[in-house]
N, C-alpha and C. Protein backbone atom coordinates (compact mmCIF):
# COMPACT_ATOMS: atom_id res chain seq x y z
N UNK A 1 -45.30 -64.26 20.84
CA UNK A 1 -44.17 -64.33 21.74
C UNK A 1 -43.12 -63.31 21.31
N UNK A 2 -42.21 -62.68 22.17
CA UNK A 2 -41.43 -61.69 22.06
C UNK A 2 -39.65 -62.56 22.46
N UNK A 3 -38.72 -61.61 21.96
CA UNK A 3 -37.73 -62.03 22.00
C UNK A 3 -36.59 -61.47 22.37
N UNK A 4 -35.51 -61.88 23.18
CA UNK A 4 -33.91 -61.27 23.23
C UNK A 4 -33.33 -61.36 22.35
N UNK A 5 -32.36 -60.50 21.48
CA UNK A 5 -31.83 -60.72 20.47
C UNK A 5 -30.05 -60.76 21.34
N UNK A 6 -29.40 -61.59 20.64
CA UNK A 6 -27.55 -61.71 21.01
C UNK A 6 -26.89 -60.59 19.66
N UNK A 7 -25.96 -60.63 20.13
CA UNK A 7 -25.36 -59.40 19.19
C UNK A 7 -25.02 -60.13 17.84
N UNK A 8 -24.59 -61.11 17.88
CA UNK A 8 -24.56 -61.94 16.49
C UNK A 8 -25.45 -62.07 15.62
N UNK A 9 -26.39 -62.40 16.49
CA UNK A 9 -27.51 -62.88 15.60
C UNK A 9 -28.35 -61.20 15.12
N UNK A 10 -28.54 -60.41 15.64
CA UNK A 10 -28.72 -59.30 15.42
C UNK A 10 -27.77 -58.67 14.29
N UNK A 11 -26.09 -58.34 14.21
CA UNK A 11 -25.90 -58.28 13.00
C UNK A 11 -25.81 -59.31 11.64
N UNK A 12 -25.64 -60.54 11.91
CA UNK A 12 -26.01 -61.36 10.80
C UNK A 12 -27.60 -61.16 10.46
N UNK A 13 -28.50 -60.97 10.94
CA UNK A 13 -29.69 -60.35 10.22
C UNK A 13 -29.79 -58.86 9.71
N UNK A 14 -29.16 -58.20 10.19
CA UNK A 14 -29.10 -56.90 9.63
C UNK A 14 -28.24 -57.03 8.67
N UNK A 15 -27.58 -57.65 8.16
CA UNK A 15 -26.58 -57.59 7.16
C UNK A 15 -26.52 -59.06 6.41
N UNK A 16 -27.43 -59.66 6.31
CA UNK A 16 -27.44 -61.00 5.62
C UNK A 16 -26.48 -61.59 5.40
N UNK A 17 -26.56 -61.72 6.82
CA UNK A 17 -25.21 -62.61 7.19
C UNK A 17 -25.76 -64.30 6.70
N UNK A 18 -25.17 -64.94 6.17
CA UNK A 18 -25.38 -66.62 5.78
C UNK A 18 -25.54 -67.57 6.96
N UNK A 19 -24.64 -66.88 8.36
CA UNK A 19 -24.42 -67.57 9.34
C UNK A 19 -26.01 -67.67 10.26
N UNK A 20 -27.25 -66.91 9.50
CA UNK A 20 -28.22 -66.65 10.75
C UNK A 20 -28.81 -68.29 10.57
N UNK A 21 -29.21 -68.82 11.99
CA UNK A 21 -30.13 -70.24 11.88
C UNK A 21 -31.41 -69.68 11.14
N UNK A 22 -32.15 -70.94 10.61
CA UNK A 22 -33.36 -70.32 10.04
C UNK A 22 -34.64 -70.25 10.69
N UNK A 23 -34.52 -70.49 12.46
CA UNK A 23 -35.69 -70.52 12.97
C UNK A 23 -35.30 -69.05 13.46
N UNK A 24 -34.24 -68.64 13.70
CA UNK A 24 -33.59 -67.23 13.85
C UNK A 24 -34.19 -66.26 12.90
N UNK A 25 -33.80 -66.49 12.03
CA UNK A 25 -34.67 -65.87 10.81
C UNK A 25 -35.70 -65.75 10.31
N UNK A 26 -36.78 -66.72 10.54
CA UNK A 26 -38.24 -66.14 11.15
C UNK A 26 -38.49 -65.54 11.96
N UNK A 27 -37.75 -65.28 13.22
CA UNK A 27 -38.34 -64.49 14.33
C UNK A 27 -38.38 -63.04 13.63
N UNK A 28 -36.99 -62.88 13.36
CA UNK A 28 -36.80 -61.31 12.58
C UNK A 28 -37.51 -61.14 11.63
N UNK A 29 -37.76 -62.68 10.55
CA UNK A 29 -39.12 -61.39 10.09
C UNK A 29 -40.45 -61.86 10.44
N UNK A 30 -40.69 -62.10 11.33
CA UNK A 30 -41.95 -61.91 11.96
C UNK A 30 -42.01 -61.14 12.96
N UNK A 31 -40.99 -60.31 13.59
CA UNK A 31 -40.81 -59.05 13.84
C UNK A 31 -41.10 -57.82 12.66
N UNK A 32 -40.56 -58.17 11.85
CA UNK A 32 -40.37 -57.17 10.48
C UNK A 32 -41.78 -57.11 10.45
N UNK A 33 -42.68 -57.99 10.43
CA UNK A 33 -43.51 -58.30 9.42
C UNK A 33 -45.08 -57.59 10.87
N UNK A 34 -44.22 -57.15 11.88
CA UNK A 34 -45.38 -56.50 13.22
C UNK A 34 -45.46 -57.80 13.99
N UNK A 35 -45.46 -58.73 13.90
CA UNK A 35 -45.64 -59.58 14.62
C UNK A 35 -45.07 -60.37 16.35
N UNK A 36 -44.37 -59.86 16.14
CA UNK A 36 -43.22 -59.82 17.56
C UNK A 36 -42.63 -58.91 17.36
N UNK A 37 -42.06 -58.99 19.03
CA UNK A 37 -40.93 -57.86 19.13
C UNK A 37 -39.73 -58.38 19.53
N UNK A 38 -38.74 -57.55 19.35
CA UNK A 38 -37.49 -58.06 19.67
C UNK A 38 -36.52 -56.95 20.37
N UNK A 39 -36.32 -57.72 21.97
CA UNK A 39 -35.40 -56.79 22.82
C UNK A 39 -34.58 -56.96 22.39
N UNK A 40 -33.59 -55.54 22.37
CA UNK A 40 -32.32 -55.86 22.44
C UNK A 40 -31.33 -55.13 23.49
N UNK A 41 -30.41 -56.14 24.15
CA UNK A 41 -30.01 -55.15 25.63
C UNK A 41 -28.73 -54.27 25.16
N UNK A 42 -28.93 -52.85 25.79
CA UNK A 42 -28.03 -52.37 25.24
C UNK A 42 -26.77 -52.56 24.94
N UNK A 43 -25.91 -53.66 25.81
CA UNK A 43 -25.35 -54.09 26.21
C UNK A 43 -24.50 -54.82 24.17
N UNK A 44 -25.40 -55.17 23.69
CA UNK A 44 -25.83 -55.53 22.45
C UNK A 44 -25.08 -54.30 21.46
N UNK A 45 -25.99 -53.30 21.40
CA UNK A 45 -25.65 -52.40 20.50
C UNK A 45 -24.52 -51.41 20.70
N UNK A 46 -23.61 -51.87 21.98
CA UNK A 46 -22.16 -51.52 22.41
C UNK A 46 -21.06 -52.39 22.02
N UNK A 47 -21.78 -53.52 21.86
CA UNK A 47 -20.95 -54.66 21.28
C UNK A 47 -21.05 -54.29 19.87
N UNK A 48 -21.97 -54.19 18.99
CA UNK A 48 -21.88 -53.59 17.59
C UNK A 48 -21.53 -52.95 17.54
N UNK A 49 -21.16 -51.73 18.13
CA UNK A 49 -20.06 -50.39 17.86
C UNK A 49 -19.13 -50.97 17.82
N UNK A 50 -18.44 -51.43 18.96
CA UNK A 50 -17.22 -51.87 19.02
C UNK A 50 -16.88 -53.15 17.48
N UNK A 51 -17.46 -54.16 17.18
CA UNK A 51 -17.54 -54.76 15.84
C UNK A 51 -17.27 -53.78 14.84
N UNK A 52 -17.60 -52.40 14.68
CA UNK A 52 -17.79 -51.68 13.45
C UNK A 52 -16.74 -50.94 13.80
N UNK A 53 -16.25 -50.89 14.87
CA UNK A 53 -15.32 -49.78 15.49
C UNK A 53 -13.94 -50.21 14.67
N UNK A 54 -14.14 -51.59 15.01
CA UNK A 54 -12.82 -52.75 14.65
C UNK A 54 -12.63 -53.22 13.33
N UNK A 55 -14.05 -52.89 12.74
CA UNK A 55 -13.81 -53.96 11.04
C UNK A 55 -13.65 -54.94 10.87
N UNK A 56 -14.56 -55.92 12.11
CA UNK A 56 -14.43 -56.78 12.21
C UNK A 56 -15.32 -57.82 10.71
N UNK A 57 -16.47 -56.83 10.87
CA UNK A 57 -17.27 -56.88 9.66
C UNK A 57 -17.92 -55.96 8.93
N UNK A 58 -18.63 -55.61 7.99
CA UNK A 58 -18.60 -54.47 7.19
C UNK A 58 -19.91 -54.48 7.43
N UNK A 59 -20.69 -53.47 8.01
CA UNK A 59 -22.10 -53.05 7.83
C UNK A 59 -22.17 -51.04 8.35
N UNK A 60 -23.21 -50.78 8.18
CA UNK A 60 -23.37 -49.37 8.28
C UNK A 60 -23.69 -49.47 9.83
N UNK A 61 -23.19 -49.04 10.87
CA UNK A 61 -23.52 -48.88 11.96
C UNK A 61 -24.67 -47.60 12.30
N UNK A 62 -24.62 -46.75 11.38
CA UNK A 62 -25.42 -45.87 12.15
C UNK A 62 -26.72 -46.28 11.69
N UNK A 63 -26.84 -46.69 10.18
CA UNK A 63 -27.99 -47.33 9.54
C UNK A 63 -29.00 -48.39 10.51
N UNK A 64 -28.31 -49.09 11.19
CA UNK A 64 -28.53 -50.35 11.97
C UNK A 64 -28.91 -49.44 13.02
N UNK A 65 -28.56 -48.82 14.01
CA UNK A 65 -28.86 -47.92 14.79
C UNK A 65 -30.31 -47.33 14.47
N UNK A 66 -29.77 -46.72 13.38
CA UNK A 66 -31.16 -45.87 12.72
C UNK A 66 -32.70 -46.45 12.79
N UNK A 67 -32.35 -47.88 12.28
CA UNK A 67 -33.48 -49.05 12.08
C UNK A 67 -33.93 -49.27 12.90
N UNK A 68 -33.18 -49.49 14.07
CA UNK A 68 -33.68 -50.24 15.57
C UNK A 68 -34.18 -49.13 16.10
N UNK A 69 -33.78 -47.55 16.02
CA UNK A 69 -34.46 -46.74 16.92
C UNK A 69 -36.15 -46.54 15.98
N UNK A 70 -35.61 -46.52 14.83
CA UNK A 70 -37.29 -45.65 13.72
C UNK A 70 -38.19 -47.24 14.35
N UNK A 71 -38.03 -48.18 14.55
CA UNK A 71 -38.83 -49.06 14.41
C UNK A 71 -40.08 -49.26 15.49
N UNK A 72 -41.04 -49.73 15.21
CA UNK A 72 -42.02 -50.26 16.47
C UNK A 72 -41.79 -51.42 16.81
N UNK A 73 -41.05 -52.75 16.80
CA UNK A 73 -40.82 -54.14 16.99
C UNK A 73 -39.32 -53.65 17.51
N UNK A 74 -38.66 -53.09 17.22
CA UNK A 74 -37.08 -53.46 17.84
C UNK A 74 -36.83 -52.17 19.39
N UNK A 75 -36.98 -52.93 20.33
CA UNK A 75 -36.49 -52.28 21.17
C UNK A 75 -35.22 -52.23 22.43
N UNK A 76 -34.36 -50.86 22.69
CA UNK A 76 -33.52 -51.47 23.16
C UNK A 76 -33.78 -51.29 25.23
N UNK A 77 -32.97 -52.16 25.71
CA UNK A 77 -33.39 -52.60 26.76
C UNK A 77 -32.08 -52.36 27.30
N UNK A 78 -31.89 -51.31 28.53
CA UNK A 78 -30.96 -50.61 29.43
C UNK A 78 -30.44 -51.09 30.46
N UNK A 79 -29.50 -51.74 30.63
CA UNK A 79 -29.17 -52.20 31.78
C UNK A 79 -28.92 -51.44 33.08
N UNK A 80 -30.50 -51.95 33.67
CA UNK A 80 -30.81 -51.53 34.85
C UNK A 80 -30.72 -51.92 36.21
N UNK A 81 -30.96 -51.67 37.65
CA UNK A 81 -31.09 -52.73 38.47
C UNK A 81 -31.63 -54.20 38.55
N UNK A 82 -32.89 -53.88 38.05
CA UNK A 82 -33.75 -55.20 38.26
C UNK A 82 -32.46 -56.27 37.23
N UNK A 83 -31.94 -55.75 36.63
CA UNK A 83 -30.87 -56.58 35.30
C UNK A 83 -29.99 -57.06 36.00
N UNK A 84 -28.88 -56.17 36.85
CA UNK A 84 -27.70 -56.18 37.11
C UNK A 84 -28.28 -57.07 38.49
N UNK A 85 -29.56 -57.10 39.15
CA UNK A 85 -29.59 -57.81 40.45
C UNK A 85 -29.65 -59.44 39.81
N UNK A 86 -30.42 -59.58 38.64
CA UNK A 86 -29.93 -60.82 38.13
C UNK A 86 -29.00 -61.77 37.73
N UNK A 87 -27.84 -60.15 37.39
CA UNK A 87 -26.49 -60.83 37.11
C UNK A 87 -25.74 -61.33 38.66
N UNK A 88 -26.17 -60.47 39.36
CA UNK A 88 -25.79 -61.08 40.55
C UNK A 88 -25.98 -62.41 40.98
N UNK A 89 -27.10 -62.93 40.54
CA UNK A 89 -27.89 -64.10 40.82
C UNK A 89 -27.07 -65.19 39.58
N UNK A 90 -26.27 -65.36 38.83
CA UNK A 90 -26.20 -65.60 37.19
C UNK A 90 -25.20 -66.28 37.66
N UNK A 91 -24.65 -67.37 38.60
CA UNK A 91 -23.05 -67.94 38.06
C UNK A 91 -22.78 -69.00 36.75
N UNK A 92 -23.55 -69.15 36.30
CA UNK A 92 -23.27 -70.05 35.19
C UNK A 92 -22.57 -69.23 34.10
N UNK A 93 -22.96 -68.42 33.60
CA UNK A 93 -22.68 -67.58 33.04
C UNK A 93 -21.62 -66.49 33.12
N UNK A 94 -20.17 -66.78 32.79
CA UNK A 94 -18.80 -65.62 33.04
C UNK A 94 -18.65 -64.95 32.22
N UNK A 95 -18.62 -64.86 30.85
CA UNK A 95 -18.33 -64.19 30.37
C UNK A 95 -19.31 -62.87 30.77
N UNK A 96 -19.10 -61.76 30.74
CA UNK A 96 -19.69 -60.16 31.22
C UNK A 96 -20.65 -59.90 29.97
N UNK A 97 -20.47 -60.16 28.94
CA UNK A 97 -21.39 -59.79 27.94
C UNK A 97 -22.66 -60.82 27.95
N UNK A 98 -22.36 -61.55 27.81
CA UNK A 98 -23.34 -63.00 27.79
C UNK A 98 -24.28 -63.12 28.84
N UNK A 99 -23.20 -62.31 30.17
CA UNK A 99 -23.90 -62.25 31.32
C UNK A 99 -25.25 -61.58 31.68
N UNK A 100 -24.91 -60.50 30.66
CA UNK A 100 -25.59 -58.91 30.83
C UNK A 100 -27.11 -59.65 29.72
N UNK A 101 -27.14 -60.66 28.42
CA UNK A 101 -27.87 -60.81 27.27
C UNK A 101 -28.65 -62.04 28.58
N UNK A 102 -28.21 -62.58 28.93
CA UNK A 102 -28.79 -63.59 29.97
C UNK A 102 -30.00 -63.36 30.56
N UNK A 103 -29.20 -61.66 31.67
CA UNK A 103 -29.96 -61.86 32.88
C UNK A 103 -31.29 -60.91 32.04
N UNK A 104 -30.89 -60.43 31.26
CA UNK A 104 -31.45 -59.38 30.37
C UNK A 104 -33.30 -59.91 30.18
N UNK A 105 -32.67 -61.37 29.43
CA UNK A 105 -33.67 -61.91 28.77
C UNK A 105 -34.56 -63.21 30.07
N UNK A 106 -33.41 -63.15 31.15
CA UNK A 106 -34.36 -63.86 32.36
C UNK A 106 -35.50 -62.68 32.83
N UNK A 107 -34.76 -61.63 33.19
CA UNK A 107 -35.30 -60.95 33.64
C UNK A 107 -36.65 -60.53 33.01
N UNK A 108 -36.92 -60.30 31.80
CA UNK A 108 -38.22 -59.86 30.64
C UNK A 108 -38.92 -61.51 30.85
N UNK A 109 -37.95 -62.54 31.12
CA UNK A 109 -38.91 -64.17 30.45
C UNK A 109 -39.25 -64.19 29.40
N UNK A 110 -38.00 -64.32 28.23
CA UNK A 110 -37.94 -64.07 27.01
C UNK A 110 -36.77 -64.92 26.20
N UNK A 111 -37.27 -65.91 25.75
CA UNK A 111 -36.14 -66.55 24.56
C UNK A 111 -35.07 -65.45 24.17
N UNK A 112 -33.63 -66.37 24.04
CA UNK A 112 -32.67 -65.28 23.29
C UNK A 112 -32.88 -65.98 22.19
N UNK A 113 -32.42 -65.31 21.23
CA UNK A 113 -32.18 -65.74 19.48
C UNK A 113 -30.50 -65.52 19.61
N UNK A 114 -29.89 -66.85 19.58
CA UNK A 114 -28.65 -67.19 19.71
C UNK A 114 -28.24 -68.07 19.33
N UNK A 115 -26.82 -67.96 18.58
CA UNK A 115 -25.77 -69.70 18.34
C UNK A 115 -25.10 -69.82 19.19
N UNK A 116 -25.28 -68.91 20.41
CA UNK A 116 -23.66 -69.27 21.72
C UNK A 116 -24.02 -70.49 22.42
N UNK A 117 -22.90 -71.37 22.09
CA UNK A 117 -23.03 -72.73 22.70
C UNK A 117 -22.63 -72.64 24.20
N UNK A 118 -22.29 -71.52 24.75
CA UNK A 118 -22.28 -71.52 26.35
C UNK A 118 -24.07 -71.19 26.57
N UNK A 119 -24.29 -70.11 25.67
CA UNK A 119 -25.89 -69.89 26.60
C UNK A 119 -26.58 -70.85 26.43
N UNK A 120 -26.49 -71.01 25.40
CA UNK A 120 -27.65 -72.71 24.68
C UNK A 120 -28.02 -73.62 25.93
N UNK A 121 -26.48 -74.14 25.96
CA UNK A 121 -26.32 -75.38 26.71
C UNK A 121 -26.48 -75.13 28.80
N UNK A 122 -26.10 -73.65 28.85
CA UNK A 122 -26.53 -73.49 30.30
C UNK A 122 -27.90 -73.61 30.32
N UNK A 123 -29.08 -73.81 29.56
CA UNK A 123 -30.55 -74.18 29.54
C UNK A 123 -31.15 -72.88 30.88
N UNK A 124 -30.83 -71.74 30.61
CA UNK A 124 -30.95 -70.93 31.80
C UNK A 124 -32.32 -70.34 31.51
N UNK A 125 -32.38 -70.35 30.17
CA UNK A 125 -33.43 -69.47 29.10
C UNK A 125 -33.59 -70.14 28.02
N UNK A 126 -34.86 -70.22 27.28
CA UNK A 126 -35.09 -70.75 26.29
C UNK A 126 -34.47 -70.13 25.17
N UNK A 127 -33.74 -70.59 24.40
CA UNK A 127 -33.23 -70.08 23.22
C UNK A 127 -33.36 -70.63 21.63
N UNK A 128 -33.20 -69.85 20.92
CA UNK A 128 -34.10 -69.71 19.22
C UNK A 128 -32.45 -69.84 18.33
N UNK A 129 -32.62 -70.99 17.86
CA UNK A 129 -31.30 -70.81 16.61
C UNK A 129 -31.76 -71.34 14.94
């Protein structure tokens, strides 16, 4: 099985973060390890700029970048029509970022790997914590 990654959970694994769940943390390394893959919408790795932009937390941004592009398991995923016609379809979901990781991962039919207690609990998508 393959996966959406949320921007959290994506840098708390890239940076051993304490905060990752630990069924979260098998996926990544059973990604690591070839075994799955893991989308991530770009939408994602704009939100990590902006985190690194801010200092919000300390990791190497281009490093993380670097990783996700050299890799065969991490791929990133462009918000496209078939995406944005989902967000259209999406009212549960307001916040614009959340919106975009949502329709992202409806759209593929793909678990997110997430702690957001709005996506969790909208049961829109299966989700991994």
């Amino acid at each position: 099985m393959n996966y959406v990654a949320d921007t959290h959970a994506l840098l708390w694994w890239f940076t051993n973060g304490p905060q990752i769940g630990s069924r979260a943390a098998e996926v990544f390394e059973k990604c690591e390890r070839g075994e799955c893959c893991i989308f991530i919408p770009s939408i994602v790795i704009a939100e990590a700029l902006s985190i690194f932009d801010k200092k919000r937390i300390s990791f190497d941004f281009q490093a993380l970048f670097g990783a996700i592009h050299e890799s065969d398991n991490f791929f990133i995923v462009s918000l496209d029509y078939e995406i944005l016609r989902e967000m259209v379809a999406l009212k549960e979901i307001a916040e614009l970022h959340d919106k975009i990781i949502v329709s992202t991962a409806k759209h593929l039919s793909l678990p997110i790997i997430t702690k957001d207690q709005t996506i969790r609990a909208s049961q829109i998508v299966e989700t991994i914590w």
